[in-house]
Protein backbone atom coordinates (compact mmCIF):
# COMPACT_ATOMS: atom_id res chain seq x y z
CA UNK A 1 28.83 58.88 -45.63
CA UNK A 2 31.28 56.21 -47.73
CA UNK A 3 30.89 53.27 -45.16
CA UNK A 4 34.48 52.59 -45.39
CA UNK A 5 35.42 56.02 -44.69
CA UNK A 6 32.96 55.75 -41.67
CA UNK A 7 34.87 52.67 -40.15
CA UNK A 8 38.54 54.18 -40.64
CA UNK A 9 37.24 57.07 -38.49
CA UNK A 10 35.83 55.12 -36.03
CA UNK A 11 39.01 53.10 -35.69
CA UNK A 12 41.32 56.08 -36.13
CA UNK A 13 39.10 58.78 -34.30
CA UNK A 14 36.67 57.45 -31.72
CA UNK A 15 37.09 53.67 -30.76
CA UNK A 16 40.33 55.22 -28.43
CA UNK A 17 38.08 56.90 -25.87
CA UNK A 18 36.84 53.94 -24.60
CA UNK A 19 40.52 52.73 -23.78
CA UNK A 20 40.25 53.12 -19.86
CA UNK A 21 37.33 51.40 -19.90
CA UNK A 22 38.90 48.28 -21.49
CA UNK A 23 42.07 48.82 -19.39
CA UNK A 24 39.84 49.22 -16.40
CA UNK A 25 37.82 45.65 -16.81
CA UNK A 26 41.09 43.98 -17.94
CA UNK A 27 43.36 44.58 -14.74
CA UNK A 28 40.46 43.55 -12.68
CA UNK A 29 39.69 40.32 -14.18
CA UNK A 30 43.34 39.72 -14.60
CA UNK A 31 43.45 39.62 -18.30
CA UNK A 32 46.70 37.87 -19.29
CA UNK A 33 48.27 34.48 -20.58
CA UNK A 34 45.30 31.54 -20.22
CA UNK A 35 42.52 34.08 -20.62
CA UNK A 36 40.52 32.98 -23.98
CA UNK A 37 38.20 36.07 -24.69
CA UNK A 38 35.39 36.05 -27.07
CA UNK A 39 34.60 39.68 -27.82
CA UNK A 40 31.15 40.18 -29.16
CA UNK A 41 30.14 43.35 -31.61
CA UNK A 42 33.97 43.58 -32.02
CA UNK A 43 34.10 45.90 -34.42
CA UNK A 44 37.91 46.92 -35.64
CA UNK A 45 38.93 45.18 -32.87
CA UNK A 46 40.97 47.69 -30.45
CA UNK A 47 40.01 46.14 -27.31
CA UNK A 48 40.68 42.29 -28.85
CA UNK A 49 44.52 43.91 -29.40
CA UNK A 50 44.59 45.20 -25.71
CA UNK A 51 43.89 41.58 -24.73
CA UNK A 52 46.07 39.99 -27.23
CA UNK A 53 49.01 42.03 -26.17
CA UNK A 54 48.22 41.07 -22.41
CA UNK A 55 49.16 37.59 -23.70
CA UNK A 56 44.97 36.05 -24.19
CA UNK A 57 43.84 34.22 -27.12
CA UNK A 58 41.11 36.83 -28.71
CA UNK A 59 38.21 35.98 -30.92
CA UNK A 60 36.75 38.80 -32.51
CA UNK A 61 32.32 37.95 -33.75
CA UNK A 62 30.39 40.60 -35.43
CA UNK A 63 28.08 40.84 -37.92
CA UNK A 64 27.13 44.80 -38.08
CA UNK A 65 29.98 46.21 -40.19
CA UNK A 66 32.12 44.25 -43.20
CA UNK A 67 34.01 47.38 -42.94
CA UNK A 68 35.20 47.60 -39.36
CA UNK A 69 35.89 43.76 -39.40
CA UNK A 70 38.24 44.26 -42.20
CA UNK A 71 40.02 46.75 -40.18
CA UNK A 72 40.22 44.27 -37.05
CA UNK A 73 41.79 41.52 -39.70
CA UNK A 74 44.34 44.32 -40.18
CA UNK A 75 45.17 44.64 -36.57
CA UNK A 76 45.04 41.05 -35.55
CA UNK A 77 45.24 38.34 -37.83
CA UNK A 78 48.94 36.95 -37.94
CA UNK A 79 50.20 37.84 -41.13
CA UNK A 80 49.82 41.26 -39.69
CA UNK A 81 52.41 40.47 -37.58
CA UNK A 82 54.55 37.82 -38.57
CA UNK A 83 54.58 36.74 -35.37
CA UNK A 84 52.93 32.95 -33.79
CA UNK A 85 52.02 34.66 -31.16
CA UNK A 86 48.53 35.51 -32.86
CA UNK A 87 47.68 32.02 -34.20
CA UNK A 88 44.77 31.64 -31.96
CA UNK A 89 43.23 34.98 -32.55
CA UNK A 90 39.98 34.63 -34.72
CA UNK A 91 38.12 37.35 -36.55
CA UNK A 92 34.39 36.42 -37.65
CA UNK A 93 31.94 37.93 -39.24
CA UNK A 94 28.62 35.84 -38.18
CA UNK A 95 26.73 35.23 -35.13
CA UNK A 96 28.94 33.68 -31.70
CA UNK A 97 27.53 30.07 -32.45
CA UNK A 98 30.35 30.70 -35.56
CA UNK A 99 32.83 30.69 -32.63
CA UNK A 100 32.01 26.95 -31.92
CA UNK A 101 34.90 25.09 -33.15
CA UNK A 102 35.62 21.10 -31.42
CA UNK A 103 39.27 21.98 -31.29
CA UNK A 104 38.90 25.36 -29.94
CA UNK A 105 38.63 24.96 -26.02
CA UNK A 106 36.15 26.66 -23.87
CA UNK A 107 36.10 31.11 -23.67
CA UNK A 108 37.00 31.97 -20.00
CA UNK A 109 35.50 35.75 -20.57
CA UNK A 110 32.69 36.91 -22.45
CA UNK A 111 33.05 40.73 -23.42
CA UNK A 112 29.81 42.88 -25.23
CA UNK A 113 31.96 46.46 -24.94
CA UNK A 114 29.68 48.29 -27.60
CA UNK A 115 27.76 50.59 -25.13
CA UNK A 116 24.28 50.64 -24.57
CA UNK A 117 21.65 53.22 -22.70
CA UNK A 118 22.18 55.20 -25.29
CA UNK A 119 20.23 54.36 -27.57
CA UNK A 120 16.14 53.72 -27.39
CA UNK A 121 16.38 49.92 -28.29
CA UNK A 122 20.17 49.65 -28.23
CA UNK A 123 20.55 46.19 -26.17
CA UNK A 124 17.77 44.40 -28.14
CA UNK A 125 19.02 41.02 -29.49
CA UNK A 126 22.10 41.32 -27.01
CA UNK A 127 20.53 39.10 -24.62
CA UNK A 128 20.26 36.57 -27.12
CA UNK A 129 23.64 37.07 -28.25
CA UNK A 130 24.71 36.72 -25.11
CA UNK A 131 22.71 33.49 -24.50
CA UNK A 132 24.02 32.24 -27.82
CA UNK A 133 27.72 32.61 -26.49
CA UNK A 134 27.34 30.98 -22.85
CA UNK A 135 26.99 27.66 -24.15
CA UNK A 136 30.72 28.30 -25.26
CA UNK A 137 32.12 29.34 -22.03
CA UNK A 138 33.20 28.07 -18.81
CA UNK A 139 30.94 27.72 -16.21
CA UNK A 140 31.46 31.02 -13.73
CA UNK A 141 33.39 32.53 -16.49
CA UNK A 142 32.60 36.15 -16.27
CA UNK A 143 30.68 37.96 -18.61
CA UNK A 144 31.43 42.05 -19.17
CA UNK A 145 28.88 44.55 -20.57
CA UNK A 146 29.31 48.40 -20.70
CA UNK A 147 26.77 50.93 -21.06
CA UNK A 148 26.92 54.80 -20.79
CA UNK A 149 27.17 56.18 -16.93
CA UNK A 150 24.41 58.98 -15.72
CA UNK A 151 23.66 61.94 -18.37
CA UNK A 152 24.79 64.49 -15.78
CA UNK A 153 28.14 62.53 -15.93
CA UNK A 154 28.35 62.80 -19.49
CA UNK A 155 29.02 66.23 -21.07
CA UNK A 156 28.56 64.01 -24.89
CA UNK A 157 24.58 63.62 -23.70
CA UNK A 158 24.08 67.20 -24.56
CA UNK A 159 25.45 66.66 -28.10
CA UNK A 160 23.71 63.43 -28.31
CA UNK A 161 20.29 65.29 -27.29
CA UNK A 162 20.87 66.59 -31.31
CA UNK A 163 20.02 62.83 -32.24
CA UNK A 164 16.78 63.10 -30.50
CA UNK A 165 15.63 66.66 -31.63
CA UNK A 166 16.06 65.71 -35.52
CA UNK A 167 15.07 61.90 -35.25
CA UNK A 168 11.66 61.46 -36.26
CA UNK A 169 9.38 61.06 -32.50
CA UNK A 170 7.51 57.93 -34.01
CA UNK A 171 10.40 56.05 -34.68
CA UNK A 172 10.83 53.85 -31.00
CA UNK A 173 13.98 52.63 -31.88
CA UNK A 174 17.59 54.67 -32.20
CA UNK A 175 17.00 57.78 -31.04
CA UNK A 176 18.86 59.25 -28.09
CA UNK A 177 17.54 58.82 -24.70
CA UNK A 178 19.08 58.65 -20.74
CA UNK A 179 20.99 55.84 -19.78
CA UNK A 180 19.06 54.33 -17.01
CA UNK A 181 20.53 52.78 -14.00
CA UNK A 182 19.64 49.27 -14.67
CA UNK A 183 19.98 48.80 -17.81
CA UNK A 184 23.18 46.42 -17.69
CA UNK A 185 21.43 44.14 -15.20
CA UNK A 186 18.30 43.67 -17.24
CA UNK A 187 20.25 42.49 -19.91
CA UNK A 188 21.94 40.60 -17.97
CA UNK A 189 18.97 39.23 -16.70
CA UNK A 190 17.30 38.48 -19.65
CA UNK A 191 20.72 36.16 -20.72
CA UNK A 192 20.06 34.44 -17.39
CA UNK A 193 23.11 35.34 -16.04
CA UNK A 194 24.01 35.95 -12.69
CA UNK A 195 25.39 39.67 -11.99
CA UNK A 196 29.18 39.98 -9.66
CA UNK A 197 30.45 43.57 -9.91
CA UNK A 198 30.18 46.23 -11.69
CA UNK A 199 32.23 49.83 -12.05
CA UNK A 200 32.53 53.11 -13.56
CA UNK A 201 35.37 54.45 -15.66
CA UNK A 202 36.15 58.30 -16.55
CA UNK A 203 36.40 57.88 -20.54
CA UNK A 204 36.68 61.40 -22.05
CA UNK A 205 36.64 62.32 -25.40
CA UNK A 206 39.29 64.22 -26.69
CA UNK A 207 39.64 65.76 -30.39
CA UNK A 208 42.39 67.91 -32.04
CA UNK A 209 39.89 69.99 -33.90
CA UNK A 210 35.96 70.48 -34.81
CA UNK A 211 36.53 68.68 -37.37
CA UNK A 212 37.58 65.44 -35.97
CA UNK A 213 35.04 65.67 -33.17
CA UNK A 214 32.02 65.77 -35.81
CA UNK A 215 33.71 62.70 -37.99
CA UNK A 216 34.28 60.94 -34.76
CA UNK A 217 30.77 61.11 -33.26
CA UNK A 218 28.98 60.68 -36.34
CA UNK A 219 31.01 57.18 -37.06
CA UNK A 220 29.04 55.85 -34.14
CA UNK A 221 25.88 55.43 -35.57
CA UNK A 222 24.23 57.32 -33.04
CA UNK A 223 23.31 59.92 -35.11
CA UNK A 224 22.04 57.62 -37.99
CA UNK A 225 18.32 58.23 -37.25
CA UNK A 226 18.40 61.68 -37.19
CA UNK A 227 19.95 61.93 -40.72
CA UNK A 228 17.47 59.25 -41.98
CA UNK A 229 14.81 62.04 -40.62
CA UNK A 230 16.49 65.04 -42.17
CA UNK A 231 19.71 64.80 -44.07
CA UNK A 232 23.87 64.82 -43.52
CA UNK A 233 24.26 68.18 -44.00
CA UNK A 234 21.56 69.32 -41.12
CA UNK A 235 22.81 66.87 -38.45
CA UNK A 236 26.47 67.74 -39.31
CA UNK A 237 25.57 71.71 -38.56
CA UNK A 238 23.40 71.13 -35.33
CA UNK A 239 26.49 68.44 -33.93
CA UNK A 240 29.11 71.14 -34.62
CA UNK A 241 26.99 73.71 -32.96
CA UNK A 242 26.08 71.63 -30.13
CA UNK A 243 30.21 70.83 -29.84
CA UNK A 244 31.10 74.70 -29.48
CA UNK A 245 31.14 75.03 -25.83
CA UNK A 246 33.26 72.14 -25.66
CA UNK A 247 35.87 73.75 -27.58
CA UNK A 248 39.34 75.14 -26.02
CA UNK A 249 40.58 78.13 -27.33
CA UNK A 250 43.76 75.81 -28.81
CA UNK A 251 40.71 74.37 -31.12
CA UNK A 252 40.90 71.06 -29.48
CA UNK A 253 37.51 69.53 -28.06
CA UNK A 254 37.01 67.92 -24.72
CA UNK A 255 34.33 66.05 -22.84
CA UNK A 256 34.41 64.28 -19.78
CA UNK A 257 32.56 61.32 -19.54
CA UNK A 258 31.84 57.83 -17.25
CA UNK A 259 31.11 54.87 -18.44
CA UNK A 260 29.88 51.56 -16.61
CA UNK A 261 30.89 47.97 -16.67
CA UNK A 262 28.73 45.16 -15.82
CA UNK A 263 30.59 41.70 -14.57
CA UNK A 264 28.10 39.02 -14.60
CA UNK A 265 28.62 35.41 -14.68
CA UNK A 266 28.01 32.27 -16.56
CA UNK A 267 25.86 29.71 -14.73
């Protein structure tokens, strides 16, 4: 798939259903005027705009997709706007020791909103990340990561089970498996930081058609291993089949899911 057309349907299509979760974590931490967020794996940047328009000063670090990055400079930078009011926000494309700037003053919340317990080997190298951006935050500033809730919770597990079945087995790394209940707090752990709170947020997906359900899903790279194993035309058949009993008889698709947040702090 073209990689740009990839990122425009992850920002037009799929990066929405995950807008109660950022609602959710903002209104309890209180997002608003004095926050300074640095949002790592930003990607287009949705949940950097929800804070923005709360009033926070957002920087945006990622280094996985030139593609979606563009697409958060789109949404965010000022001459988007026209507007001062998004002179402080910051999109970079690097590692979160590029948000270290002497004028810049310290982050007062850390977010990592790119799910993970999805994935075999999905939150390796975000504990370092993570450890990378503390030195750049206050001290108790919270820190929020977000993984997938319980597969019984999740009618997309049964799609995502697709992922699995074509992957190749020897591969140990990004194939589908069961989010497991601790897998927040061991990264969290692992950063050395200190857990406070956590919560769970419905976050269905919605689609107007098959069509939009199979472009949305496959623009999350969770399905990249299993096309590596077979091919694009394969994984796009099995997803669409595995989508059917999701299906209303209106053609839209619908899948109730929960998500979890982790609050942890900075020591």
């Amino acid at each position: 798939m073209d990689r740009c057309a990839r990122a425009r349907d992850w920002s037009e299509i799929q990066e929405r259903m995950l807008v109660p979760l950022y609602e959710a974590v903002y209104e309890r931490l209180e997002v608003g005027t004095g926050t300074r967020v640095l949002g790592l794996g930003c990607g287009s940047g949705l949940a950097l705009l929800m804070a923005a328009s709360r009033g926070a000063a957002v920087t945006g670090v990622d280094s996985s997709s030139a593609e979606r990055l563009a697409l958060a400079r789109e949404r965010l930078l000022p001459e988007a706007w026209a507007t001062r009011t998004r002179a402080d926000t910051r999109i970079i494309d690097g590692h979160p020791r590029d948000a270290a700037d002497a004028e810049t003053p310290a982050y007062t919340l850390v977010t990592a909103f790119e799910p993970i317990g999805c994935l075999a080997g999905d939150s390796e190298g975000l504990a370092g990340l993570l450890a990378a951006a503390t030195p750049l935050v206050e001290r108790g500033a919270p820190v929020v990561l977000a993984g997938w809730g319980p597969p019984e919770r999740c009618a997309t597990s049964s799609v995502l089970r697709v992922a699995t079945k074509l992957a190749d087995p020897l591969r140990s790394t990004g194939s589908w498996r069961p989010a497991l209940r601790d897998d927040l707090e061991e990264v969290a752990q692992r950063a050395g930081l200190k857990p406070d709170g956590s919560g769970r947020v419905a976050c269905p997906f919605g689609y107007a058609d098959l069509d939009s359900a199979l472009r949305g899903l496959l623009s999350t790279g969770l399905f990249d291993a299993a096309i590596c194993a077979t091919d694009q035309a394969q994984v796009d058949k099995e997803v669409a089949e595995a989508l059917h009993p999701y299906q209303h008889r209106d053609g839209t698709v619908w899948m109730p899911n929960v998500f979890r947040y982790l609050i942890a702090r900075v020591p």
